[in-house]
N, C-alpha and C. Protein backbone atom coordinates (compact mmCIF):
# COMPACT_ATOMS: atom_id res chain seq x y z
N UNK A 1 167.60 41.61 62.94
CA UNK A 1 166.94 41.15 64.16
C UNK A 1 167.96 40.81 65.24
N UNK A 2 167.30 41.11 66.52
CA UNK A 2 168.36 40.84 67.09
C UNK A 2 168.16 39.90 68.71
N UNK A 3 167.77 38.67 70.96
CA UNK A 3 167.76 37.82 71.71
C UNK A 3 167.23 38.01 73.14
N UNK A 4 165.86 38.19 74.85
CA UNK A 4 165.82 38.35 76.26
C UNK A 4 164.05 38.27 76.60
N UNK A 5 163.64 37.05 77.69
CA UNK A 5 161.97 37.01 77.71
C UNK A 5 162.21 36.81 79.45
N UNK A 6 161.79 37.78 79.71
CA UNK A 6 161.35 37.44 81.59
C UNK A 6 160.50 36.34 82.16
N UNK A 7 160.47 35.32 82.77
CA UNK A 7 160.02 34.51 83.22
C UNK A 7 158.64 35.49 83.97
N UNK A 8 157.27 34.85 83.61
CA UNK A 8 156.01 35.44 84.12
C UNK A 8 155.94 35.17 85.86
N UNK A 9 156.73 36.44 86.64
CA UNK A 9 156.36 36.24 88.00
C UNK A 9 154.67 36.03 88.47
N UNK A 10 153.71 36.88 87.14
CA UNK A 10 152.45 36.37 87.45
C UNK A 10 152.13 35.46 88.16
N UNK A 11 152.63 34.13 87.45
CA UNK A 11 152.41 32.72 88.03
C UNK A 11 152.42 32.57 89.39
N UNK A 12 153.53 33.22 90.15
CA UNK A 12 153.66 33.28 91.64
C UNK A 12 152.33 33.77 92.67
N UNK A 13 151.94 35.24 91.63
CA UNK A 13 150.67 36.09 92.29
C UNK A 13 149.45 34.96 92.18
N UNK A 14 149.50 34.50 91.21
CA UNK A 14 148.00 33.87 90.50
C UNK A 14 148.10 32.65 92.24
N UNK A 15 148.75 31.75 92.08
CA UNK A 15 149.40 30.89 93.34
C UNK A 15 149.04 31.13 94.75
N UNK A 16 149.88 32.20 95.02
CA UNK A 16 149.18 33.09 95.79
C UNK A 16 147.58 33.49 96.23
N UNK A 17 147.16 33.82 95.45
CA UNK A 17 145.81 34.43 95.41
C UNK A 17 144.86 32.98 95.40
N UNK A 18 145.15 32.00 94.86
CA UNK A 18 144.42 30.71 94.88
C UNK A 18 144.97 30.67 96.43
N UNK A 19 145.41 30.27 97.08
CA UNK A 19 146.06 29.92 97.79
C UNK A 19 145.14 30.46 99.06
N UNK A 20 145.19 32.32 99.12
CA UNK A 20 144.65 32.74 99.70
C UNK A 20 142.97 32.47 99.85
N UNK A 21 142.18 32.00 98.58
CA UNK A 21 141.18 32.08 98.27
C UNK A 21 141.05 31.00 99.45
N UNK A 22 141.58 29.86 98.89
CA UNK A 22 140.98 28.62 99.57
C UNK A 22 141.51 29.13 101.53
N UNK A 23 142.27 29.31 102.26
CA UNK A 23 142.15 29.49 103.44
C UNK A 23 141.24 30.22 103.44
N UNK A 24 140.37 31.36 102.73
CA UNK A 24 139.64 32.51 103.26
C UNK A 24 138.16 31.42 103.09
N UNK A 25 137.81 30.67 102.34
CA UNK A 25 136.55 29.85 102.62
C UNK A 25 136.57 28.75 103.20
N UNK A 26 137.80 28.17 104.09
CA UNK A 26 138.13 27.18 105.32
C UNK A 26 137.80 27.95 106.37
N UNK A 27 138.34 29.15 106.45
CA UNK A 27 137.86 29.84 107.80
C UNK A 27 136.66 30.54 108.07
N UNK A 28 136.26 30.87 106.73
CA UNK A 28 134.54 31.54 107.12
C UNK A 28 133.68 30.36 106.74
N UNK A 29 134.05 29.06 106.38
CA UNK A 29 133.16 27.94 106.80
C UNK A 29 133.23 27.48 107.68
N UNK A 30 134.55 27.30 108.73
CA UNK A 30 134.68 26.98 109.90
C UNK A 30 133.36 27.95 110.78
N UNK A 31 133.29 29.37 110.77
CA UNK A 31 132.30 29.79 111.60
C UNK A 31 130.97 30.21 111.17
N UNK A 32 130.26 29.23 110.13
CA UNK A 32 129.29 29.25 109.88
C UNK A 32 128.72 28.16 110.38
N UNK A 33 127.30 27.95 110.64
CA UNK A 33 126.92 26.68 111.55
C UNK A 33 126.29 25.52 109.94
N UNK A 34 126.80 24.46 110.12
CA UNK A 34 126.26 23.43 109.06
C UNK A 34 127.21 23.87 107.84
N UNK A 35 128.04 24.50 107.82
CA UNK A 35 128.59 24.47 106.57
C UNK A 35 129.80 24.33 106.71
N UNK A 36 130.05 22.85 105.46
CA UNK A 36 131.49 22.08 105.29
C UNK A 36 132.98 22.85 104.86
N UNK A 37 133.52 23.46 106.02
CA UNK A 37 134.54 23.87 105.34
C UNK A 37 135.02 23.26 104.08
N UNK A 38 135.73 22.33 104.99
CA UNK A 38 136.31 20.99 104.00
C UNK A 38 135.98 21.03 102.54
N UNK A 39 134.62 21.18 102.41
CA UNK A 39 134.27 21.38 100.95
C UNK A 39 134.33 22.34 100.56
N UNK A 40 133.96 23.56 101.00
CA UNK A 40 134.38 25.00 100.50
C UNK A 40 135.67 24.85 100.23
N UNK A 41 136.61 24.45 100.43
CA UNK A 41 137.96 24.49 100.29
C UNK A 41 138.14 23.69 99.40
N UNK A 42 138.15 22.57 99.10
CA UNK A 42 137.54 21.77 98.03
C UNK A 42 137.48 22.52 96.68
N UNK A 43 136.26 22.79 97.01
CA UNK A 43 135.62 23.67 95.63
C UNK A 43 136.12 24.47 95.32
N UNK A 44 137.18 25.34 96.19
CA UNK A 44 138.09 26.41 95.31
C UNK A 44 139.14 25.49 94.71
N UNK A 45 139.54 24.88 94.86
CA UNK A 45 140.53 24.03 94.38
C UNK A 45 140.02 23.67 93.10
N UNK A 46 139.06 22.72 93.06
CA UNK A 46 138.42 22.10 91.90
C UNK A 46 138.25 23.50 90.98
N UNK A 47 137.63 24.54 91.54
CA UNK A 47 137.35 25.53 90.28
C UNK A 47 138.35 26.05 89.40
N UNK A 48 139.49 25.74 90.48
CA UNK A 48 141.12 26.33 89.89
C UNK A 48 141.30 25.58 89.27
N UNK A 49 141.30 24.15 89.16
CA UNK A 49 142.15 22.84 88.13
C UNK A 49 141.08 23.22 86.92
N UNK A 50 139.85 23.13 87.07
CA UNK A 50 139.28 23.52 86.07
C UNK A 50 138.88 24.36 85.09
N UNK A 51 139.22 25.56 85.58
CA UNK A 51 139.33 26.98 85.00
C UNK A 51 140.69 26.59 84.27
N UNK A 52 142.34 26.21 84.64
CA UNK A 52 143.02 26.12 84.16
C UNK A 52 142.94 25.31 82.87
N UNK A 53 142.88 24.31 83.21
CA UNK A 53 142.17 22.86 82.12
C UNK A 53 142.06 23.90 81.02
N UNK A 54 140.81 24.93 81.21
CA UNK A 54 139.69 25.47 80.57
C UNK A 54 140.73 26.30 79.51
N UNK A 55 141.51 27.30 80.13
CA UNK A 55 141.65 28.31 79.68
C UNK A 55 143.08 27.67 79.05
N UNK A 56 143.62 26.55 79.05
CA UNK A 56 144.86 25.93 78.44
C UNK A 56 144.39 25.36 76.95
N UNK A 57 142.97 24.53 76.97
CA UNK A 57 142.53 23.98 76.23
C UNK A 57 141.90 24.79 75.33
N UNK A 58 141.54 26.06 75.32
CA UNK A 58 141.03 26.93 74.62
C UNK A 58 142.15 27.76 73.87
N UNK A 59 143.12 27.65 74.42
CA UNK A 59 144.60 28.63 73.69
C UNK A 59 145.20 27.67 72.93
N UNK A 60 145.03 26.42 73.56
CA UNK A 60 145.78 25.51 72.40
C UNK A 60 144.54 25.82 71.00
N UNK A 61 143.19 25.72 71.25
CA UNK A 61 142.38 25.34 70.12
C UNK A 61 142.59 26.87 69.18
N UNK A 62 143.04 28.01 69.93
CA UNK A 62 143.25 29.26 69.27
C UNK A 62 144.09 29.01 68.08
N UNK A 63 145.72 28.78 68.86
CA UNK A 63 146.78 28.58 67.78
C UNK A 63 147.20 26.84 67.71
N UNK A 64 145.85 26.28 67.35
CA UNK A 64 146.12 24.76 66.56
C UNK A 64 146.89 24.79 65.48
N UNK A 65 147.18 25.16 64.42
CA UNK A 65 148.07 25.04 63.75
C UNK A 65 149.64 24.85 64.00
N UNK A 66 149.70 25.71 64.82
CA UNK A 66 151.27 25.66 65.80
C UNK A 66 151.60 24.24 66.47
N UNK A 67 150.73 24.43 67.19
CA UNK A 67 150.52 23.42 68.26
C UNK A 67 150.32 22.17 67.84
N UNK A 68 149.73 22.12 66.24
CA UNK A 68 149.64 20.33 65.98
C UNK A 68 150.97 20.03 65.12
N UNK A 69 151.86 20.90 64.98
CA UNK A 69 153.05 20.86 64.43
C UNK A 69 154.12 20.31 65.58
N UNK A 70 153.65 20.30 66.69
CA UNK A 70 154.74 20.25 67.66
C UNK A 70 154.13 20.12 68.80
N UNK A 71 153.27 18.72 69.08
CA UNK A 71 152.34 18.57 69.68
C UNK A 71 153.05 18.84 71.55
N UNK A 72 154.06 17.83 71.55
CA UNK A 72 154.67 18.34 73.13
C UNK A 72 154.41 19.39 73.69
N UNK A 73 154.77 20.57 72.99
CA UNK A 73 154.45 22.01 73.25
C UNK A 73 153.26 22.05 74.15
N UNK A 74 152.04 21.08 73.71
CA UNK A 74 150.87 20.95 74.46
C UNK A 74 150.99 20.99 75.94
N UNK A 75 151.83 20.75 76.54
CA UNK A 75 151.78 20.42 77.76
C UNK A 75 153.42 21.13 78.24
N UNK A 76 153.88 22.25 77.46
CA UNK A 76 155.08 23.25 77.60
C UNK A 76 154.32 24.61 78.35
N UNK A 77 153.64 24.46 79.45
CA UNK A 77 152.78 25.40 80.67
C UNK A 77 153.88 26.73 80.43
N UNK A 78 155.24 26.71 80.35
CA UNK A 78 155.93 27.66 80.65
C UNK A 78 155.89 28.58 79.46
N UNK A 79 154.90 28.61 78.10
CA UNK A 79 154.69 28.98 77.19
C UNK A 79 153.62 30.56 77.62
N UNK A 80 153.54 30.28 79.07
CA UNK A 80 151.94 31.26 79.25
C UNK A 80 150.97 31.21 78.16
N UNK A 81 150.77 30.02 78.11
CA UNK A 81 149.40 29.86 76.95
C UNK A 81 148.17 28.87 77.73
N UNK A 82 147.30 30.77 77.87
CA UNK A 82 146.25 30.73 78.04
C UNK A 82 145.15 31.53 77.97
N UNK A 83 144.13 31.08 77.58
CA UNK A 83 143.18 31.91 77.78
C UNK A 83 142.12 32.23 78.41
N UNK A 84 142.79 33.54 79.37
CA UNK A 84 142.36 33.38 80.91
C UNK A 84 140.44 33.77 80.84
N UNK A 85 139.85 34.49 80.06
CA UNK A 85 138.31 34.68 80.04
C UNK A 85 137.87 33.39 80.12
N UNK A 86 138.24 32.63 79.18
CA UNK A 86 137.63 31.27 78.89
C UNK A 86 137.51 30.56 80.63
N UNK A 87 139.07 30.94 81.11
CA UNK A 87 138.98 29.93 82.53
C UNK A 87 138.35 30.72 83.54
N UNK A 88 138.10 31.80 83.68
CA UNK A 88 137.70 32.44 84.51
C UNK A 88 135.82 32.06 84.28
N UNK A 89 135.66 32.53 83.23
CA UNK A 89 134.14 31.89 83.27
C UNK A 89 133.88 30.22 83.25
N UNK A 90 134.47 29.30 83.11
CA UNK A 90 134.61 28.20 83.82
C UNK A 90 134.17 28.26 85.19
N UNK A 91 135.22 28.85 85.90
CA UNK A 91 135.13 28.79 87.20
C UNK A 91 133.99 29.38 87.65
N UNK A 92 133.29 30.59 87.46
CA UNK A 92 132.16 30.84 87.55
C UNK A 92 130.93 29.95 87.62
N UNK A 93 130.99 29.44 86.71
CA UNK A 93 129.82 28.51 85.98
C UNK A 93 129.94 27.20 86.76
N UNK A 94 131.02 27.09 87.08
CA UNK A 94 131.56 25.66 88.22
C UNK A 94 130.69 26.10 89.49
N UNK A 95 131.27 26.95 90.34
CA UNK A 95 131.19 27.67 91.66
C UNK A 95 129.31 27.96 91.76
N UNK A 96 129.29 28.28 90.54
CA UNK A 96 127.93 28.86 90.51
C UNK A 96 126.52 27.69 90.71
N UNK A 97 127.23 26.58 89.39
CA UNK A 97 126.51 24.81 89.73
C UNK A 97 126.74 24.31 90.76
N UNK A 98 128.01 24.24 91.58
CA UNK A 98 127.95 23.41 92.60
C UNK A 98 127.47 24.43 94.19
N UNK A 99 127.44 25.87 94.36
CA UNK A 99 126.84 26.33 94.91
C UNK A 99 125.35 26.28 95.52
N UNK A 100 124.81 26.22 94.15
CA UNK A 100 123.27 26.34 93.66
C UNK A 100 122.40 24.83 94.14
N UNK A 101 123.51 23.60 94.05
CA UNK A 101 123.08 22.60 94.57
C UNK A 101 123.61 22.25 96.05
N UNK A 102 124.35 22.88 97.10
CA UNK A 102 124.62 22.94 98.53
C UNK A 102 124.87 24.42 98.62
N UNK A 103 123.43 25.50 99.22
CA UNK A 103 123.88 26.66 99.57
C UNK A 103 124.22 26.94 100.83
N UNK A 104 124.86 25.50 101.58
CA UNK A 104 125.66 26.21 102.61
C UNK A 104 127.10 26.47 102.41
N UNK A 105 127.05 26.40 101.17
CA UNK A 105 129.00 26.44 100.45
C UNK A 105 128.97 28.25 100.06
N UNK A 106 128.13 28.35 99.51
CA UNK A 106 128.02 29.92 98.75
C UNK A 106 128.40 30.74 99.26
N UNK A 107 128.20 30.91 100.96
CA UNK A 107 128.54 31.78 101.20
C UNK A 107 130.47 31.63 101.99
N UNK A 108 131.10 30.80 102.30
CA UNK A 108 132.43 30.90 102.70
C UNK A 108 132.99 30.24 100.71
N UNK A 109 132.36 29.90 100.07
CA UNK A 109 133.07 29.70 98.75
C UNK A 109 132.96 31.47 97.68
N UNK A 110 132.42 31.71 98.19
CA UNK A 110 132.13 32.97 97.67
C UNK A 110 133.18 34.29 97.96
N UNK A 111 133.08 34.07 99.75
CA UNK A 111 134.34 34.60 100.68
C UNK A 111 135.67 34.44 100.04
N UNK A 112 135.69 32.92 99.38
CA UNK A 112 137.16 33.00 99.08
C UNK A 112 137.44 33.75 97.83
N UNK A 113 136.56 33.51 96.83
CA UNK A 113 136.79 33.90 95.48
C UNK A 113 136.92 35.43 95.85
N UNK A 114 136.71 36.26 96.59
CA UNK A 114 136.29 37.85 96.76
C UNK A 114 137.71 38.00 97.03
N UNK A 115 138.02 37.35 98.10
CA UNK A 115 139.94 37.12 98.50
C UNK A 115 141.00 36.89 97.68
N UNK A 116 140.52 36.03 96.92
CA UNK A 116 141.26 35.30 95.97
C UNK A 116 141.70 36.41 94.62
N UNK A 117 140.03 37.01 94.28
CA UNK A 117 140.30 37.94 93.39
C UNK A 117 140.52 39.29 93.45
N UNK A 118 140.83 39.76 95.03
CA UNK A 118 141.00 41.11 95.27
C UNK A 118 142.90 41.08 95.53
N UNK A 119 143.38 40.02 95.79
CA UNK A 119 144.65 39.39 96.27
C UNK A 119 145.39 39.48 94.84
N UNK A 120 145.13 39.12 93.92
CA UNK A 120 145.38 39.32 92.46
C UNK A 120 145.53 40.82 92.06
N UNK A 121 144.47 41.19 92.23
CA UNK A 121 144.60 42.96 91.35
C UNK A 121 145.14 43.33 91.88
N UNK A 122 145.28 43.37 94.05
CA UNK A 122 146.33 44.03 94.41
C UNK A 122 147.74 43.85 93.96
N UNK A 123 147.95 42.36 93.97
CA UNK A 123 148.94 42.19 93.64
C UNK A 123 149.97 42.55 92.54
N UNK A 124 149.10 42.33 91.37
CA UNK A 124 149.24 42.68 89.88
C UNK A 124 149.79 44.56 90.21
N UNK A 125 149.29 45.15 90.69
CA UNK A 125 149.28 46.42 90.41
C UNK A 125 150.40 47.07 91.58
N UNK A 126 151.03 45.91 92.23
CA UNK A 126 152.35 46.28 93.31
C UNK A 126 153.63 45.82 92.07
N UNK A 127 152.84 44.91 90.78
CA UNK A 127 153.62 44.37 90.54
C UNK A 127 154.03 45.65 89.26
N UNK A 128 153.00 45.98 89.02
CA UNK A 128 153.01 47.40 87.78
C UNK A 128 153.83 48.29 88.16
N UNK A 129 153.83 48.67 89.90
CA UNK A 129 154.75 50.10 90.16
C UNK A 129 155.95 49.13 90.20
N UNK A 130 156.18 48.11 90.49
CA UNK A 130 157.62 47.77 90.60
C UNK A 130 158.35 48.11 89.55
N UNK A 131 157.42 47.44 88.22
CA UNK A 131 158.30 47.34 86.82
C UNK A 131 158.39 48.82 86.36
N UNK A 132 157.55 49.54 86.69
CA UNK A 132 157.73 50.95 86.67
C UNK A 132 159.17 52.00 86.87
N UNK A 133 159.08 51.61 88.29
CA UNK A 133 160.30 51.78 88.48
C UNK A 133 161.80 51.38 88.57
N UNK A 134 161.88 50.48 87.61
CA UNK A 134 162.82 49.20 87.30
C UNK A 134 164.18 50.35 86.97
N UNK A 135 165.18 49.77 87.43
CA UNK A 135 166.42 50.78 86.69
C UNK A 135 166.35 50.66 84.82
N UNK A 136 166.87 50.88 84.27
CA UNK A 136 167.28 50.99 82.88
C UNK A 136 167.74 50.04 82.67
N UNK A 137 167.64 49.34 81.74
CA UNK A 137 168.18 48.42 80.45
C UNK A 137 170.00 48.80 80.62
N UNK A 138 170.59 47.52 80.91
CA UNK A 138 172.07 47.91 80.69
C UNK A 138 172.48 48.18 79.58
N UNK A 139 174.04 48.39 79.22
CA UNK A 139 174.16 48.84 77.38
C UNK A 139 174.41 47.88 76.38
N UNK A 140 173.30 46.72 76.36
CA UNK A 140 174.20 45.32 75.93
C UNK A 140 174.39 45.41 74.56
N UNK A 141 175.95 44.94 74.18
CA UNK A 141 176.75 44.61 73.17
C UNK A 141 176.23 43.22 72.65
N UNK A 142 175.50 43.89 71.48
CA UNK A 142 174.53 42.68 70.79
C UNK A 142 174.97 42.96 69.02
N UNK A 143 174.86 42.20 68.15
CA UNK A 143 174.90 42.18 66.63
C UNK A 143 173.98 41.72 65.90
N UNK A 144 173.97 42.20 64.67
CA UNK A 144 172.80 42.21 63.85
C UNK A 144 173.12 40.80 63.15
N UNK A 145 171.99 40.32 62.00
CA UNK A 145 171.62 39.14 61.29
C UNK A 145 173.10 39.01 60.44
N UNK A 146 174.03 39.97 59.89
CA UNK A 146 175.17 40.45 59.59
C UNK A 146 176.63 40.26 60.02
N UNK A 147 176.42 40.30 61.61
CA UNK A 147 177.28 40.11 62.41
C UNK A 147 177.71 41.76 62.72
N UNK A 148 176.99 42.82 62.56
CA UNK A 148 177.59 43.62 62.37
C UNK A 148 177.45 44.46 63.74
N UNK A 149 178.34 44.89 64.43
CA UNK A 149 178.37 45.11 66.28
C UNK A 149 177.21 46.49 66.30
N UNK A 150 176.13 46.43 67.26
CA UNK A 150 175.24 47.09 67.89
C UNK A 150 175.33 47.03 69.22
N UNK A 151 174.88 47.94 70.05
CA UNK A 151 174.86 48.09 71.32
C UNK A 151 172.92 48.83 71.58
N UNK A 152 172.41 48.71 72.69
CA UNK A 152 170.85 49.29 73.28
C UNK A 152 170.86 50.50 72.80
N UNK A 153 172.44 51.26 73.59
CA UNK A 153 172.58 52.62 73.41
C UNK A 153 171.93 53.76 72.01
N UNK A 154 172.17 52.64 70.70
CA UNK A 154 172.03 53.61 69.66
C UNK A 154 170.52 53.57 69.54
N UNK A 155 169.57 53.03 70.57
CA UNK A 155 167.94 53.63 70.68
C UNK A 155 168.02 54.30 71.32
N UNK A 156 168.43 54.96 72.27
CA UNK A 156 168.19 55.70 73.13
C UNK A 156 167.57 57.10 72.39
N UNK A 157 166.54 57.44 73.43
CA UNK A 157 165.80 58.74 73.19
C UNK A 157 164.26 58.35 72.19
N UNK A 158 164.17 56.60 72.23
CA UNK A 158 162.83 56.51 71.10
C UNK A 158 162.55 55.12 71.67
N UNK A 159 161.04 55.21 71.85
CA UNK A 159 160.22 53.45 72.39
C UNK A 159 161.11 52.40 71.52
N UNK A 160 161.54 51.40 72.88
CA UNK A 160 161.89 50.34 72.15
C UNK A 160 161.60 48.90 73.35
N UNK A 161 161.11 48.10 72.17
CA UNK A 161 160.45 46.92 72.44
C UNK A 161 161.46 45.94 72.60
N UNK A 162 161.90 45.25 73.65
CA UNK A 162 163.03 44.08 73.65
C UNK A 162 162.60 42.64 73.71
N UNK A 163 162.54 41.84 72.69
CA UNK A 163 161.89 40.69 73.16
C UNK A 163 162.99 39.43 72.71
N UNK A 164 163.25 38.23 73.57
CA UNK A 164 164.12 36.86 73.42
C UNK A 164 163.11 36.63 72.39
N UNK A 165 163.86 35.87 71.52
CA UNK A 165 163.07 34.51 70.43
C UNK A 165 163.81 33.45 70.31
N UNK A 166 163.75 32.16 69.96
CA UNK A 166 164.23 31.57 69.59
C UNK A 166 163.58 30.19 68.83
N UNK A 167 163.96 29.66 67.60
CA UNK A 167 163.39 28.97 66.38
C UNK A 167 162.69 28.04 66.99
N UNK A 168 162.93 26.98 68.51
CA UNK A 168 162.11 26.03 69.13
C UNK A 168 160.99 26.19 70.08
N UNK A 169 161.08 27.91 69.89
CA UNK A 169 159.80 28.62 70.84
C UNK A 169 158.69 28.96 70.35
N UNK A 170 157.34 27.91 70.29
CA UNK A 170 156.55 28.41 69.65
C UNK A 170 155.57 29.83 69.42
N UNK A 171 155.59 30.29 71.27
CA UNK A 171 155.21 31.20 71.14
C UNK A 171 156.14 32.17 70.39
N UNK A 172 157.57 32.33 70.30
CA UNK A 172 158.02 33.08 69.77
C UNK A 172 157.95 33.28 67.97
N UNK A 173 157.70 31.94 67.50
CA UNK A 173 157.22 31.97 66.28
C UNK A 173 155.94 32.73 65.97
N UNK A 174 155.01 32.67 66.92
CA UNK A 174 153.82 33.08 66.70
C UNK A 174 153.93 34.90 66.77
N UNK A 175 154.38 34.95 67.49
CA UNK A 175 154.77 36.46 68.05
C UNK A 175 155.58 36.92 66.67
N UNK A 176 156.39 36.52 65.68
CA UNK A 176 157.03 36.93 64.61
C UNK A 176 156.05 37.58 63.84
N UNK A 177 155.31 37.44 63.46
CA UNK A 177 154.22 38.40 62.20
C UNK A 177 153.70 39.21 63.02
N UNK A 178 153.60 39.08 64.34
CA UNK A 178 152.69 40.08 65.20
C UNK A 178 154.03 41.87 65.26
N UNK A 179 155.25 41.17 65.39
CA UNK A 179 155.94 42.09 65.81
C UNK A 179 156.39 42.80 64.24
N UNK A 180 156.23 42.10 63.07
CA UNK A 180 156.60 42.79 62.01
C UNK A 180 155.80 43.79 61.55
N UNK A 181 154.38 43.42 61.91
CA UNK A 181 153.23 43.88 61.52
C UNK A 181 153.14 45.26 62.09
N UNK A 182 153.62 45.00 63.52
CA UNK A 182 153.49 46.52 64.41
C UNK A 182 155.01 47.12 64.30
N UNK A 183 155.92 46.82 63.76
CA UNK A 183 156.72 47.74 62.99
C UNK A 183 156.57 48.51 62.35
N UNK A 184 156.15 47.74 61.23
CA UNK A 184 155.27 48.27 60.30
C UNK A 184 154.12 49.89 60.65
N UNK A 185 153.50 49.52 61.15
CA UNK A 185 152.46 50.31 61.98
C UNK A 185 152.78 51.44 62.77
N UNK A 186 154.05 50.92 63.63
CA UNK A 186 154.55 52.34 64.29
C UNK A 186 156.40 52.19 64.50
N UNK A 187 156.48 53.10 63.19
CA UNK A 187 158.00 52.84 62.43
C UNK A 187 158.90 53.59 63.88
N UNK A 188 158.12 54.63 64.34
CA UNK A 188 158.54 55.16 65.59
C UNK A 188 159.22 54.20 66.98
N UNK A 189 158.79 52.96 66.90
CA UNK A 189 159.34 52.14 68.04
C UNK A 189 160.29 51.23 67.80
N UNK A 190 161.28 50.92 68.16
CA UNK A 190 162.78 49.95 67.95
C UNK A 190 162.03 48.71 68.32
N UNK A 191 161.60 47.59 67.09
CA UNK A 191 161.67 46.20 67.56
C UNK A 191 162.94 45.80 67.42
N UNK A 192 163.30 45.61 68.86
CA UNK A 192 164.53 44.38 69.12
C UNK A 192 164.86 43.26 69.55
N UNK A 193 165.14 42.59 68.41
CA UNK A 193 164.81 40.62 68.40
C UNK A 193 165.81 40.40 68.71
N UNK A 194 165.86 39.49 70.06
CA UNK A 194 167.20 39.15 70.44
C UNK A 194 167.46 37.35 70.53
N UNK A 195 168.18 37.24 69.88
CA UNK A 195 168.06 35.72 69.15
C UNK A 195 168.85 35.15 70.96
N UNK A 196 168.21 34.22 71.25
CA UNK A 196 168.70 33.10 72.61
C UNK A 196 169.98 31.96 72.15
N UNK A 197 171.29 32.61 71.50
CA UNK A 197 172.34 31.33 71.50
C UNK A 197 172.31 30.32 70.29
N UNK A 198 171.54 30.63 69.22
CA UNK A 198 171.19 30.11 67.67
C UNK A 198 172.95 30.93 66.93
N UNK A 199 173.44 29.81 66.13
CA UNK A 199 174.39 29.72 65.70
C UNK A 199 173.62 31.06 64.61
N UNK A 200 174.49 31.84 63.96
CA UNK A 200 174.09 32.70 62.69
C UNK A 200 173.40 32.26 61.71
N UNK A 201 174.45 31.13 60.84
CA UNK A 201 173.77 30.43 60.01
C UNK A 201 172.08 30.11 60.32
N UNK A 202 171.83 29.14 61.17
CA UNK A 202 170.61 28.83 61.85
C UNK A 202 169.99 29.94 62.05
N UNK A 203 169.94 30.92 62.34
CA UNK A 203 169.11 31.94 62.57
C UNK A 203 168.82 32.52 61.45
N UNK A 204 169.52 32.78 60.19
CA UNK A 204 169.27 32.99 59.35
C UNK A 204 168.72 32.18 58.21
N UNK A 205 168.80 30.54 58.51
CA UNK A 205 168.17 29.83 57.39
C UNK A 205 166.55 29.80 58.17
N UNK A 206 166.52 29.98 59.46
CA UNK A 206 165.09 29.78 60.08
C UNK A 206 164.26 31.46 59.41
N UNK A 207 165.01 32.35 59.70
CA UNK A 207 164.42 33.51 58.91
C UNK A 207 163.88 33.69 57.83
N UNK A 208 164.82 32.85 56.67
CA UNK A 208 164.73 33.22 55.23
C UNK A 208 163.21 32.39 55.18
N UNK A 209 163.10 30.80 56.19
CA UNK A 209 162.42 29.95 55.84
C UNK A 209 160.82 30.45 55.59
N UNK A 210 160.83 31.52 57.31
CA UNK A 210 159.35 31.90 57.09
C UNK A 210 158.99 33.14 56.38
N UNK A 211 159.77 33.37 56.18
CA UNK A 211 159.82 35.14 55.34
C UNK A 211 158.91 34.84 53.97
């Protein structure tokens, strides 16, 4: 096995797109007659804290076992643990109750979510051709569980999967049976585990532990 995890620029788009949502139902409540911006704007907000809530609290209840082992983790956001259906229909079901009881919100709270969620896919999918066209993987001088010297180069010409792990990362623990499993499955693709700065020893007594 052998250490590299990109920080989720998602987070930035998702930000963004909230962001956008709520100005787009401040300003088409501003020119509707009787209807509270202020609260349209509001209510996208609230649907966002709560969808999040939603979809945090539902990924923890997924991988509870993990998570009650190392409870802090609970509140380690930079884990991307979530589960976004769960929060997305939250927010629905929010937008949809508090709509249903002031329908002069529906229509500039509605405005925003259309903004909010068209601002996203665009985004997401500027973000797909980027990684698309990303230069190549440099030739990094990496070593095996062995110590024994490897470089990227000797995959070249066959799918290969590069992912950071490291023993205090839960998601990365969790991700361990997932990635052996699809080894397994398609012998055709290079899983390459790239350990984050774990002394040898340590990497190898954490290995033997869950094996």
């Amino acid at each position: 096995m052998i250490g590299i995890g990109p920080f989720p620029i998602q987070v930035v788009t998702i930000i963004a797109a909230v962001l956008l949502a709520w100005l787009t139902a401040r300003i088409v409540g501003r020119r509707m007659p009787g209807a509270p911006y202020k609260a349209a704007g509001s209510m996208i907000l609230d649907a966002v804290v709560w969808g999040l809530l939603a979809a945090r609290l539902a990924y923890i209840a997924q991988w509870w076992e993990e998570y009650s082992a190392t409870p802090m983790a609970m509140i380690a956001l930079g884990d991307r643990g979530f589960t976004w259906w769960v929060g997305v229909l939250v927010v629905v079901v929010y937008i949809w109750r508090r709509t249903h009881l002031t329908q002069a919100l529906r229509g500039p709270v509605l405005a925003g979510v259309m903004a909010g969620v068209v601002a996203w896919v665009v985004a997401g999918g500027v973000l797909d051709l980027m990684q698309g066209a990303a230069p190549p993987l440099p030739d990094l001088q990496l070593a095996t569980l062995d110590e024994s010297p490897i470089s990227l180069s000797e995959y070249a010409g066959r799918p290969i999967v590069l992912n950071l792990w490291a023993s205090w990362c839960p998601p990365c623990r969790r991700e361990m049976p997932v990635f052996e499993q699809a080894q397994t499955e398609f012998p055709d693709v290079a899983f390459v585990m790239v350990n984050q700065g774990k002394a040898r020893s340590r990497r190898k007594t954490f290995l033997i532990a869950r094996a």
